[in-house]
PDB file of N, CA and C in Angstrom:
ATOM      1  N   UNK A   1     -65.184 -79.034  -4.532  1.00  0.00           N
ATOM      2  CA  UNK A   1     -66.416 -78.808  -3.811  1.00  0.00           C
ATOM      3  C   UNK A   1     -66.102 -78.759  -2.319  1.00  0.00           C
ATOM      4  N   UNK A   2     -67.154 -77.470  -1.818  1.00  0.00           N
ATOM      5  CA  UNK A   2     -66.316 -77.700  -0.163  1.00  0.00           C
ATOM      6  C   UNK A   2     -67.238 -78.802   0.588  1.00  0.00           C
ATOM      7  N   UNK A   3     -68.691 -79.142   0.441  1.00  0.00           N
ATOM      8  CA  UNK A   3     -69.060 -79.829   0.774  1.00  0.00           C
ATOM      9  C   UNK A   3     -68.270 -81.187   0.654  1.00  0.00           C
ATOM     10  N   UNK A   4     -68.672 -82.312   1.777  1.00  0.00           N
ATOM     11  CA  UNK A   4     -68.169 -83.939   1.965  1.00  0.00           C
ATOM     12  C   UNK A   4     -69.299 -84.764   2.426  1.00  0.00           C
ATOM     13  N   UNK A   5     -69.362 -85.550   2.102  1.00  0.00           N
ATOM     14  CA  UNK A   5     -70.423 -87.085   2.448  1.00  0.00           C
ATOM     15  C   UNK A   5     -70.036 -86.796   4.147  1.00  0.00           C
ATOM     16  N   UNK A   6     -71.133 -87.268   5.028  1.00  0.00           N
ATOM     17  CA  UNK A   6     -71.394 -87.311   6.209  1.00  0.00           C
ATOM     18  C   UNK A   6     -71.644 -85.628   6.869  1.00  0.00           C
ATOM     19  N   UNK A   7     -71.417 -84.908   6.202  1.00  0.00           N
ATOM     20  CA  UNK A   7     -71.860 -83.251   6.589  1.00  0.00           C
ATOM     21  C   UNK A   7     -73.427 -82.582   6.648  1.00  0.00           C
ATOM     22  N   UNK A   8     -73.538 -82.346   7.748  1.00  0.00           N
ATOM     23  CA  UNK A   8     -74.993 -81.425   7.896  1.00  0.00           C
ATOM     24  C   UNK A   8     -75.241 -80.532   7.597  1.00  0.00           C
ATOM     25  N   UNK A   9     -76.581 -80.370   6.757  1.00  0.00           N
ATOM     26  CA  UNK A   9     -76.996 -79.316   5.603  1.00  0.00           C
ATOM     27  C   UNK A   9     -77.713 -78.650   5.672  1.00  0.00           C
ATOM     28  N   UNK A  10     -78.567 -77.752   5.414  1.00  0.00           N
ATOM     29  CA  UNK A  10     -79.725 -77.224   5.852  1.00  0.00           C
ATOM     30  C   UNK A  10     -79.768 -76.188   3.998  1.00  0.00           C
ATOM     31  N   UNK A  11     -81.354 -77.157   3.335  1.00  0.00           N
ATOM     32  CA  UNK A  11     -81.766 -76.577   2.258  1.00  0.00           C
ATOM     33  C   UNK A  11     -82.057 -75.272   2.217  1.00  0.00           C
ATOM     34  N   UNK A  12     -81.705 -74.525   1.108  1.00  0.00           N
ATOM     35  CA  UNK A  12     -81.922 -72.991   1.290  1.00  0.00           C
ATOM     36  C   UNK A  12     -83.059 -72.739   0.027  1.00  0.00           C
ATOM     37  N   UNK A  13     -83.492 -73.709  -0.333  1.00  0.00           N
ATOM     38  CA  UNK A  13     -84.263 -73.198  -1.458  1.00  0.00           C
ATOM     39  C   UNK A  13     -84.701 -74.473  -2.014  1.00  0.00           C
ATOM     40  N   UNK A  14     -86.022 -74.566  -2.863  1.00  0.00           N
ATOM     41  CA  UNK A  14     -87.003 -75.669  -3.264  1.00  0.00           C
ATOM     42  C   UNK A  14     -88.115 -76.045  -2.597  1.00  0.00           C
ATOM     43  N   UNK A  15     -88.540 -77.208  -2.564  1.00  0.00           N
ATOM     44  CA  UNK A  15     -90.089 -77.457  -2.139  1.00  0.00           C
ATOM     45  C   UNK A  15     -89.308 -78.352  -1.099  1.00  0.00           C
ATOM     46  N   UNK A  16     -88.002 -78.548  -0.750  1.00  0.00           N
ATOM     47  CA  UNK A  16     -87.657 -78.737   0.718  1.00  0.00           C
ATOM     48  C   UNK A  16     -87.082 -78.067   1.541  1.00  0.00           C
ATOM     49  N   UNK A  17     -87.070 -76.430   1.112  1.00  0.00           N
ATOM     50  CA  UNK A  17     -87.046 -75.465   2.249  1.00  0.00           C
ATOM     51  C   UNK A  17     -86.870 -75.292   3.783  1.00  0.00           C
ATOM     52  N   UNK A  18     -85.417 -75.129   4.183  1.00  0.00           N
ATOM     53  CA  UNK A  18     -86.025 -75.580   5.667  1.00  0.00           C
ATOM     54  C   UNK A  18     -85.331 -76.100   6.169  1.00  0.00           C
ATOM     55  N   UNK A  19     -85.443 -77.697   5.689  1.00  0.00           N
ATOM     56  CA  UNK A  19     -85.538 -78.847   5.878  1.00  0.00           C
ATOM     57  C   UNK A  19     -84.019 -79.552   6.469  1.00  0.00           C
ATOM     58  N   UNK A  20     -83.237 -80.329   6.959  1.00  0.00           N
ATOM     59  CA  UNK A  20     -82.230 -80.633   7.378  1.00  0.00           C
ATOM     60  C   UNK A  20     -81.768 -82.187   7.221  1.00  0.00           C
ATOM     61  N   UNK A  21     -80.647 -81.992   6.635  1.00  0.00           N
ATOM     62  CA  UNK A  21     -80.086 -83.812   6.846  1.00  0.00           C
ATOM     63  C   UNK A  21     -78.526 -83.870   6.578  1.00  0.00           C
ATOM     64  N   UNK A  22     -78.383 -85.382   6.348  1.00  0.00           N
ATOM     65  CA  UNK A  22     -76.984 -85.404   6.580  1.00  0.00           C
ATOM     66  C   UNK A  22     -76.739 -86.054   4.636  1.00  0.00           C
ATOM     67  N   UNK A  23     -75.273 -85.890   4.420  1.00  0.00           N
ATOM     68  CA  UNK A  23     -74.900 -85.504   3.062  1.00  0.00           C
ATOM     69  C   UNK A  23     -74.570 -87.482   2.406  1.00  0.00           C
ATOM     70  N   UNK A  24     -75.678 -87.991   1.339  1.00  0.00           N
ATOM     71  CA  UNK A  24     -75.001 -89.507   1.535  1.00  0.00           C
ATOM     72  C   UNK A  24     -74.244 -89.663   0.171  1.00  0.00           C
ATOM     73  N   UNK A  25     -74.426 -88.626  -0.853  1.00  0.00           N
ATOM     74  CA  UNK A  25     -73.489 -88.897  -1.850  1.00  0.00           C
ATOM     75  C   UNK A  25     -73.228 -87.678  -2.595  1.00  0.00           C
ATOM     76  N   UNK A  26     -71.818 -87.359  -3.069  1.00  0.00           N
ATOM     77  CA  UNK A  26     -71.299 -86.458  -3.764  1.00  0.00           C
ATOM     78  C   UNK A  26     -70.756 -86.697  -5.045  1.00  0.00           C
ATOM     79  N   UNK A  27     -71.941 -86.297  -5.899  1.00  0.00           N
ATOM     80  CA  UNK A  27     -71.263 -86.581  -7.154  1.00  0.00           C
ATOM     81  C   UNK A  27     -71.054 -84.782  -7.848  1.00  0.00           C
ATOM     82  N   UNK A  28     -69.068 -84.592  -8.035  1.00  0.00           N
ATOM     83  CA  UNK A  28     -68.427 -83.681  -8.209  1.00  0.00           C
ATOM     84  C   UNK A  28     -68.510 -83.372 -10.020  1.00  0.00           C
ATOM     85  N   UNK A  29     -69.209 -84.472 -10.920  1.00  0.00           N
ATOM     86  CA  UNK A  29     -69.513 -83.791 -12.252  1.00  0.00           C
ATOM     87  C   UNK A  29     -70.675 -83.091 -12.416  1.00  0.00           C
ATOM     88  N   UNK A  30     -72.035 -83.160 -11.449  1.00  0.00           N
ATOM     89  CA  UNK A  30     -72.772 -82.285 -11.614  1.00  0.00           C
ATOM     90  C   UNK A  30     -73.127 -81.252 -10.474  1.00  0.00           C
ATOM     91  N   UNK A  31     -71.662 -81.191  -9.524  1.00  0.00           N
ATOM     92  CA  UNK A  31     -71.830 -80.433  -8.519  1.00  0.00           C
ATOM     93  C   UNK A  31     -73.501 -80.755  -8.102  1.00  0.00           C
ATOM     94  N   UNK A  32     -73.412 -81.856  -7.516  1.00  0.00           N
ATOM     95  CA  UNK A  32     -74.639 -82.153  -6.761  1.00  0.00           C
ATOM     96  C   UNK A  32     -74.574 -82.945  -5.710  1.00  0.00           C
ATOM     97  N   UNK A  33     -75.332 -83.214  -4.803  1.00  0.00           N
ATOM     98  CA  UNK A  33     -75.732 -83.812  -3.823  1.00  0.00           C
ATOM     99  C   UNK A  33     -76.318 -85.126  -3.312  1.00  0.00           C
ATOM    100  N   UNK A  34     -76.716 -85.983  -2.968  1.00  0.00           N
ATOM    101  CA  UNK A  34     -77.857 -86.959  -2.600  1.00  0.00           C
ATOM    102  C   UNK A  34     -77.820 -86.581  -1.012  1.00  0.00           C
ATOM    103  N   UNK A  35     -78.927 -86.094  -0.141  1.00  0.00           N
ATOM    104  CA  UNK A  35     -79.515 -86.102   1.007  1.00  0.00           C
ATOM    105  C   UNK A  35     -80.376 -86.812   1.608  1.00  0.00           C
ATOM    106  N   UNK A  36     -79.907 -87.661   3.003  1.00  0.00           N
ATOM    107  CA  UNK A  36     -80.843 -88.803   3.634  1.00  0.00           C
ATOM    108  C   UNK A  36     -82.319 -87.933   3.187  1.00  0.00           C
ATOM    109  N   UNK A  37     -83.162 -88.611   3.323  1.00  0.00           N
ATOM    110  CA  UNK A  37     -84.816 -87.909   3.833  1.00  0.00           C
ATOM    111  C   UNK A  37     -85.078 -87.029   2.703  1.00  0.00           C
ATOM    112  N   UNK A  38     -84.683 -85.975   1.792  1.00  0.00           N
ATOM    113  CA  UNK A  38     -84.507 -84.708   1.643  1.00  0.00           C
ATOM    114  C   UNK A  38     -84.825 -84.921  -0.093  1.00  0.00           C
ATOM    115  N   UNK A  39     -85.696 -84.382  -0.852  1.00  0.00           N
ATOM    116  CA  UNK A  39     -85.843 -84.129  -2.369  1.00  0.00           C
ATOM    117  C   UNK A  39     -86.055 -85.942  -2.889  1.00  0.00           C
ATOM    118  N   UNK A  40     -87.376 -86.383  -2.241  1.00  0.00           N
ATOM    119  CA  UNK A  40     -88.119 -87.684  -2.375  1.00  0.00           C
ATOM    120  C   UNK A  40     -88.729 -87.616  -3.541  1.00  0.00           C
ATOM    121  N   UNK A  41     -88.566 -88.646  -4.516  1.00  0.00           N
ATOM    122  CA  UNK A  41     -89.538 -88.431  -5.972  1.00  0.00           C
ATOM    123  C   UNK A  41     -90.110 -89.983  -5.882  1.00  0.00           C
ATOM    124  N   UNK A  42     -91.558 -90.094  -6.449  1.00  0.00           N
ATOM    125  CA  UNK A  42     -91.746 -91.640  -6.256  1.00  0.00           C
ATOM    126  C   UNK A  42     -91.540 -91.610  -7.872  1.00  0.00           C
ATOM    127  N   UNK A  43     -91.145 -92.880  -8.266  1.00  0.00           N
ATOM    128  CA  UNK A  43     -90.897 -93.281  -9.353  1.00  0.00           C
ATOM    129  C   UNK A  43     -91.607 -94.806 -10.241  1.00  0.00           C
ATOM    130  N   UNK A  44     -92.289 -94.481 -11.165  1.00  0.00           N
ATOM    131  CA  UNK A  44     -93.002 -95.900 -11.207  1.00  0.00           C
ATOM    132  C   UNK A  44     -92.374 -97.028 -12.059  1.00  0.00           C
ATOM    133  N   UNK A  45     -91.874 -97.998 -11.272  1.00  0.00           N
ATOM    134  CA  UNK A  45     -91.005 -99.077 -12.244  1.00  0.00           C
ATOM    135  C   UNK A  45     -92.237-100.263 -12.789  1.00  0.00           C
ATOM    136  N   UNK A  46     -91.911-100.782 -14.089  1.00  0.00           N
ATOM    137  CA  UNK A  46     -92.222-102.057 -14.577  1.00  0.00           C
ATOM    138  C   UNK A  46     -91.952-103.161 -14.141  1.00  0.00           C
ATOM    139  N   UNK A  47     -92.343-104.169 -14.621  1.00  0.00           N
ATOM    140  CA  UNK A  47     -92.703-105.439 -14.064  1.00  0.00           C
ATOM    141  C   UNK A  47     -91.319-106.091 -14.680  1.00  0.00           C
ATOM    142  N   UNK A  48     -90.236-106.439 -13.896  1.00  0.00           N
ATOM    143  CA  UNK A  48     -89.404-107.260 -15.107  1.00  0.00           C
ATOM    144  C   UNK A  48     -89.397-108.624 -14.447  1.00  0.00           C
ATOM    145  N   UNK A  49     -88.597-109.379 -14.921  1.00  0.00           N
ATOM    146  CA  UNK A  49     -87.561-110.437 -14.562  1.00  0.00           C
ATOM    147  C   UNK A  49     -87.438-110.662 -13.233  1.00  0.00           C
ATOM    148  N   UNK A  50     -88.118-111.107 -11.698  1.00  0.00           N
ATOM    149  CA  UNK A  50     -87.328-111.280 -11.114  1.00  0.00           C
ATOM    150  C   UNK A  50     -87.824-110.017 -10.344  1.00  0.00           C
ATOM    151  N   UNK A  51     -88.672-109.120 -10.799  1.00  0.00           N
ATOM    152  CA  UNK A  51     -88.863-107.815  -9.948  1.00  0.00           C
ATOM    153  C   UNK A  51     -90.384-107.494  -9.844  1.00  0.00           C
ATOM    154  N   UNK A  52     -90.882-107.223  -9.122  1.00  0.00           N
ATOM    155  CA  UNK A  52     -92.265-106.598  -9.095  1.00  0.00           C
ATOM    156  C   UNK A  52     -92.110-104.913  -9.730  1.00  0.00           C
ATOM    157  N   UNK A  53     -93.100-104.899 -10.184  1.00  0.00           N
ATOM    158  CA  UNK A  53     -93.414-103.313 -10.726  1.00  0.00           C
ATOM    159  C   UNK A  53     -93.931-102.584  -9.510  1.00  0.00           C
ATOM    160  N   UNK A  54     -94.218-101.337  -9.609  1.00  0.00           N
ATOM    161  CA  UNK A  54     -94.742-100.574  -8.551  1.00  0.00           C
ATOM    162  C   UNK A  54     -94.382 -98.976  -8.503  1.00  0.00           C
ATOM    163  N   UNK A  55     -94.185 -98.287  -7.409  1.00  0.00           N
ATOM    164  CA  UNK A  55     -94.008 -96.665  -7.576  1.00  0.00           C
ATOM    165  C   UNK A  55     -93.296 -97.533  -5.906  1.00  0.00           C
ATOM    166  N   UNK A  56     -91.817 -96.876  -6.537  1.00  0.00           N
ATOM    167  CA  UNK A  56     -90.884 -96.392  -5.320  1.00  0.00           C
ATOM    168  C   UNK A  56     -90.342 -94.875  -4.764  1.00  0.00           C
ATOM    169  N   UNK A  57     -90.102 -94.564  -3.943  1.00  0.00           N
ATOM    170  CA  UNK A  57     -89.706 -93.429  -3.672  1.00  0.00           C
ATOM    171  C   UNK A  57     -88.040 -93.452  -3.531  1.00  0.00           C
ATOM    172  N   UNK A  58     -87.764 -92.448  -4.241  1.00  0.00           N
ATOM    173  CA  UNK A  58     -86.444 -92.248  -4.369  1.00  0.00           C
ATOM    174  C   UNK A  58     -85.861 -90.783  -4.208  1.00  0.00           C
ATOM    175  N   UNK A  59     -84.135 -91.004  -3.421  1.00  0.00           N
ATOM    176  CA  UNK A  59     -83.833 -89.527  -3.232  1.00  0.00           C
ATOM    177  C   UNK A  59     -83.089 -88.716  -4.301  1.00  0.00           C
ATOM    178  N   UNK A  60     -83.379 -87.696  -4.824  1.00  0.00           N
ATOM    179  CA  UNK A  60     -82.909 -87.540  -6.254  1.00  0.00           C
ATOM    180  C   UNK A  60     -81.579 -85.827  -5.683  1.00  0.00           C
ATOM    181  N   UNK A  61     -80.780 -85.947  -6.149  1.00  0.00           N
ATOM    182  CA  UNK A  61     -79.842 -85.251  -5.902  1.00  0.00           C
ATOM    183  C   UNK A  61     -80.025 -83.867  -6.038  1.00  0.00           C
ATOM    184  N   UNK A  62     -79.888 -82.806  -5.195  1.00  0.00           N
ATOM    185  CA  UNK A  62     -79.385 -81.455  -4.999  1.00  0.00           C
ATOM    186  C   UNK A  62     -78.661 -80.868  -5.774  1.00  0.00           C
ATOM    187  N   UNK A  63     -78.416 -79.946  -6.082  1.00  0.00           N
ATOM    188  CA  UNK A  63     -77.579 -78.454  -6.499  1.00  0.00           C
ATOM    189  C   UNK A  63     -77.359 -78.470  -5.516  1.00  0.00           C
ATOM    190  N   UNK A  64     -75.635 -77.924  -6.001  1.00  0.00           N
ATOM    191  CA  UNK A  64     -74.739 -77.033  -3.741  1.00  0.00           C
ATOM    192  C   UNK A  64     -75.427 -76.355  -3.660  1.00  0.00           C
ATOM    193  N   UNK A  65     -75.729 -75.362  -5.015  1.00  0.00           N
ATOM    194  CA  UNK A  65     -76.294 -74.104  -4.494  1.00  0.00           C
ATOM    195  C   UNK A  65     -77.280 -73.577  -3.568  1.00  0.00           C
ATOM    196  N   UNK A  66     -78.175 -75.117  -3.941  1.00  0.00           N
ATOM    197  CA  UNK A  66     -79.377 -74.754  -2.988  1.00  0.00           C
ATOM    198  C   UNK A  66     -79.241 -75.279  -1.583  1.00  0.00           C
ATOM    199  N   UNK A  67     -77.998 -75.524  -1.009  1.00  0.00           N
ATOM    200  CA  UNK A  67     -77.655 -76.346   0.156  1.00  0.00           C
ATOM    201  C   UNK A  67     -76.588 -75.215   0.941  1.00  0.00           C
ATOM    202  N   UNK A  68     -77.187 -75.435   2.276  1.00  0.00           N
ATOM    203  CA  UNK A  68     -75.584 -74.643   2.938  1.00  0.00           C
ATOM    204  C   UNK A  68     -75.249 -75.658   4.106  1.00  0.00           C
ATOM    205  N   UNK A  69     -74.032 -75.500   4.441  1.00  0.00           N
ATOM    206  CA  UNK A  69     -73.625 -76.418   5.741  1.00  0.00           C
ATOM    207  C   UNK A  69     -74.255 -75.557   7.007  1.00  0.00           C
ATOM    208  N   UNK A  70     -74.350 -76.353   7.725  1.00  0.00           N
ATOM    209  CA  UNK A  70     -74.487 -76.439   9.442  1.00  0.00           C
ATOM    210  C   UNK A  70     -73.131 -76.253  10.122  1.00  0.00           C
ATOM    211  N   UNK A  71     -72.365 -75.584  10.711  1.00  0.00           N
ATOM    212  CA  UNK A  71     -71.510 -75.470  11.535  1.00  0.00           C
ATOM    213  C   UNK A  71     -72.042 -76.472  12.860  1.00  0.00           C
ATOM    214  N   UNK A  72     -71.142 -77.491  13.270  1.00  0.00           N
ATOM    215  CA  UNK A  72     -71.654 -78.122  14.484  1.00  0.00           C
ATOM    216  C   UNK A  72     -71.613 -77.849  15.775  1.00  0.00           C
ATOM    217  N   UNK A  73     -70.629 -76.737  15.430  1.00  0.00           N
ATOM    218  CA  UNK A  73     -70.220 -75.663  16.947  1.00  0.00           C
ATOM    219  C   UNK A  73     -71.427 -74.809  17.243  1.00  0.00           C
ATOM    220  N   UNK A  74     -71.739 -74.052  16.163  1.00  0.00           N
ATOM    221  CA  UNK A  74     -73.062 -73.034  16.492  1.00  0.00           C
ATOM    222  C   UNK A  74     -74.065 -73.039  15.789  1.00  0.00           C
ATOM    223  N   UNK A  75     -74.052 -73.780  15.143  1.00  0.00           N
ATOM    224  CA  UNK A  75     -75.359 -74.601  14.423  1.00  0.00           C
ATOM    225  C   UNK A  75     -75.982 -73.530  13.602  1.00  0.00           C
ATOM    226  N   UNK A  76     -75.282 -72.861  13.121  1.00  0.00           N
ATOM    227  CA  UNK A  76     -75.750 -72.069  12.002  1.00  0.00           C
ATOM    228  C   UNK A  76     -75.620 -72.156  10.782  1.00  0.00           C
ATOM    229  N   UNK A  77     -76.245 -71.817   9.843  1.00  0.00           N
ATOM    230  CA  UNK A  77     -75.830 -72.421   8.197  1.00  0.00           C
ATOM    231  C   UNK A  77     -74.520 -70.926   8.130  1.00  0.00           C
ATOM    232  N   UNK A  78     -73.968 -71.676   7.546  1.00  0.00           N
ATOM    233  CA  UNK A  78     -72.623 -70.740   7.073  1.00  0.00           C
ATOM    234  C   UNK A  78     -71.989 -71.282   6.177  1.00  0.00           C
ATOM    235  N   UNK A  79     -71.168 -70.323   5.261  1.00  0.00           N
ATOM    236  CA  UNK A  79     -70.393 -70.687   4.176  1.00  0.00           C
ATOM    237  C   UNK A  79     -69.413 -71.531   4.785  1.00  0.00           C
ATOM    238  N   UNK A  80     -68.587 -72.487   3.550  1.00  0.00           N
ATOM    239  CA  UNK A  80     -67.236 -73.259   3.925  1.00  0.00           C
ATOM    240  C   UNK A  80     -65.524 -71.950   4.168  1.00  0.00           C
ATOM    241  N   UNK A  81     -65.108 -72.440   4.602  1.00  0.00           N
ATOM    242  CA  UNK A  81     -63.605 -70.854   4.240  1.00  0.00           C
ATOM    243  C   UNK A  81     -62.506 -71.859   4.647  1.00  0.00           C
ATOM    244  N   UNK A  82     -61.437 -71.935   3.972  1.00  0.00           N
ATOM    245  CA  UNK A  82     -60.130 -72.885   4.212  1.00  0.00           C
ATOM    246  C   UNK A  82     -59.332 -71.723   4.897  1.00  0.00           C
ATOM    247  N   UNK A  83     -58.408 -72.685   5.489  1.00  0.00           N
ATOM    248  CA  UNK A  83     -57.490 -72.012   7.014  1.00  0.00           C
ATOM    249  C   UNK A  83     -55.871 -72.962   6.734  1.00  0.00           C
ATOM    250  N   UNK A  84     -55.026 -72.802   6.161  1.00  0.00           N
ATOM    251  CA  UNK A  84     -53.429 -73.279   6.426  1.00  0.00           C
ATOM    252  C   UNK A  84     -53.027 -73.213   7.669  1.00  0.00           C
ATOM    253  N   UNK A  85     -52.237 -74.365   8.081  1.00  0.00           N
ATOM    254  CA  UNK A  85     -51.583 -74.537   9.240  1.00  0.00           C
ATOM    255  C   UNK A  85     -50.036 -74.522   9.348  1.00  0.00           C
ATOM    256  N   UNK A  86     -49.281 -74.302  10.019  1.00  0.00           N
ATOM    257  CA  UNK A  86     -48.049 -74.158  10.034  1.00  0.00           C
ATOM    258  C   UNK A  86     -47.044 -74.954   9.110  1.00  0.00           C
ATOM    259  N   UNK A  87     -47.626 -76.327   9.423  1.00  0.00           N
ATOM    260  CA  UNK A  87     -47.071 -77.571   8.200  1.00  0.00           C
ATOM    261  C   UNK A  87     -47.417 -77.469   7.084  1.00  0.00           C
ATOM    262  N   UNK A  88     -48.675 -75.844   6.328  1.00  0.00           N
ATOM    263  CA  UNK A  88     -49.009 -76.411   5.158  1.00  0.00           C
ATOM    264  C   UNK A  88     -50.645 -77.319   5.114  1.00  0.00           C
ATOM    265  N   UNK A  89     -51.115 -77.897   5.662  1.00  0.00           N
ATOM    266  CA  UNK A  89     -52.434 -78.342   5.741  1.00  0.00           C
ATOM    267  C   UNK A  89     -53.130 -77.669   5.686  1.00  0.00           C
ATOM    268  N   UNK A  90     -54.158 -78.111   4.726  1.00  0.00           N
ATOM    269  CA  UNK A  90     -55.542 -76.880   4.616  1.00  0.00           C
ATOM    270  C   UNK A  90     -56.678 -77.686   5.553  1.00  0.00           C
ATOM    271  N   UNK A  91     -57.381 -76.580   5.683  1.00  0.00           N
ATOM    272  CA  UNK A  91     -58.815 -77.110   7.118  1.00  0.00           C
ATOM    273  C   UNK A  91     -59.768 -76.451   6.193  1.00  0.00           C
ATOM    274  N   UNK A  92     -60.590 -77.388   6.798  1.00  0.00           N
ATOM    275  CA  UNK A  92     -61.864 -76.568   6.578  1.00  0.00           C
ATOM    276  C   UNK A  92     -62.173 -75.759   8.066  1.00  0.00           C
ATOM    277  N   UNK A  93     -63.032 -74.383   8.188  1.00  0.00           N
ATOM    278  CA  UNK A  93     -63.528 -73.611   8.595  1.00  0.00           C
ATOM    279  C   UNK A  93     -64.571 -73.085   8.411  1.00  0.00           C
ATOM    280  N   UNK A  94     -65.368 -72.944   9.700  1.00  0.00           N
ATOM    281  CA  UNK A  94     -66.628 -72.068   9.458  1.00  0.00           C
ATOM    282  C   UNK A  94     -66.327 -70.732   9.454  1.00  0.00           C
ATOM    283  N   UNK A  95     -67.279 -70.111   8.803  1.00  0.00           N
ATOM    284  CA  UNK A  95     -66.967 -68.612   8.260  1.00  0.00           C
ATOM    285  C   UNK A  95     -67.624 -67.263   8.949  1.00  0.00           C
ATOM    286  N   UNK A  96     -68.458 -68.147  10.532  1.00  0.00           N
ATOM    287  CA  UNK A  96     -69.294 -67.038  11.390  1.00  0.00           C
ATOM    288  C   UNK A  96     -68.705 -67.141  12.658  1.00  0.00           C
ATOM    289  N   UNK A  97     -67.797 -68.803  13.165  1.00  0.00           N
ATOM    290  CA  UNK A  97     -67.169 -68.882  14.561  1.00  0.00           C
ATOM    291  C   UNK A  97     -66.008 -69.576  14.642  1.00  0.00           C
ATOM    292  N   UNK A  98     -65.318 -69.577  13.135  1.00  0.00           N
ATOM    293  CA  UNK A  98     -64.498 -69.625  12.886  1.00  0.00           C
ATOM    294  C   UNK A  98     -63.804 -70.731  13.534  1.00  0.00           C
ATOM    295  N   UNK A  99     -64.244 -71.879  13.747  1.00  0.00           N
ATOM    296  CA  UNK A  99     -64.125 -72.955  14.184  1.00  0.00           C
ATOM    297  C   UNK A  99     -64.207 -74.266  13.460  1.00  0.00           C
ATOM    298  N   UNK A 100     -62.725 -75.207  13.538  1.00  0.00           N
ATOM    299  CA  UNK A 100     -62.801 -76.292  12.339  1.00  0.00           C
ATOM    300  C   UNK A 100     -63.290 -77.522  12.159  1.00  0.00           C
ATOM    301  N   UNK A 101     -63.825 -77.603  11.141  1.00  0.00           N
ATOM    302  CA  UNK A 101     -64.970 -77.961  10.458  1.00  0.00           C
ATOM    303  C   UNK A 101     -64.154 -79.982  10.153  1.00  0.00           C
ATOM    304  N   UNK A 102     -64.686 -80.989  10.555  1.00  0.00           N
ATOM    305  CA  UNK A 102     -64.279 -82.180  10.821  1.00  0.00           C
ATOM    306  C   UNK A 102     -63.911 -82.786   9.414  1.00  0.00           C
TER     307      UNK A 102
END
């Protein structure tokens, strides 16, 4: 996955359209996402043991697909593109100013 935890996103599709945040978990078996702020579901828990019942809001994970990165140089959503360096190291790169990606 080219996406990484701490990367800025900008949704390209859903009922958070638009919308912008930063990346807080990557889980790579369902190529998905968790985003601060971003795809809120309230959820209503029971009364157990030790817990109050109630309706919490929770952030429920993304598709890449519907996510593109932010370049922090020109702040545009753009694809990921890898770049080799003389030693062999791969980079990440943005794919509109071609500038590497942290």
């Amino acid at each position: 996955m080219k996406l990484k935890k701490g990367d800025k996103v900008i949704v390209i599709a859903g009922k958070d359209k638009g919308r912008t945040g930063v990346i807080k978990r990557v889980i790579l078996k369902k190529q998905a996402v968790v985003i601060e702020k971003i795809n809120i579901v309230k959820k209503h828990i029971k009364p157990a043991k030790g817990q109050k019942g109630g309706i919490i809001e929770l952030e429920k994970p993304l598709f890449v697909g519907k996510i593109m990165l932010v370049c922090p140089h020109c702040t545009k959503p753009t694809r990921v593109g890898y770049q080799l360096d003389k030693k062999g190291e791969k980079y990440r790169i943005c794919r509109k100013c071609q500038s590497l990606l942290k």
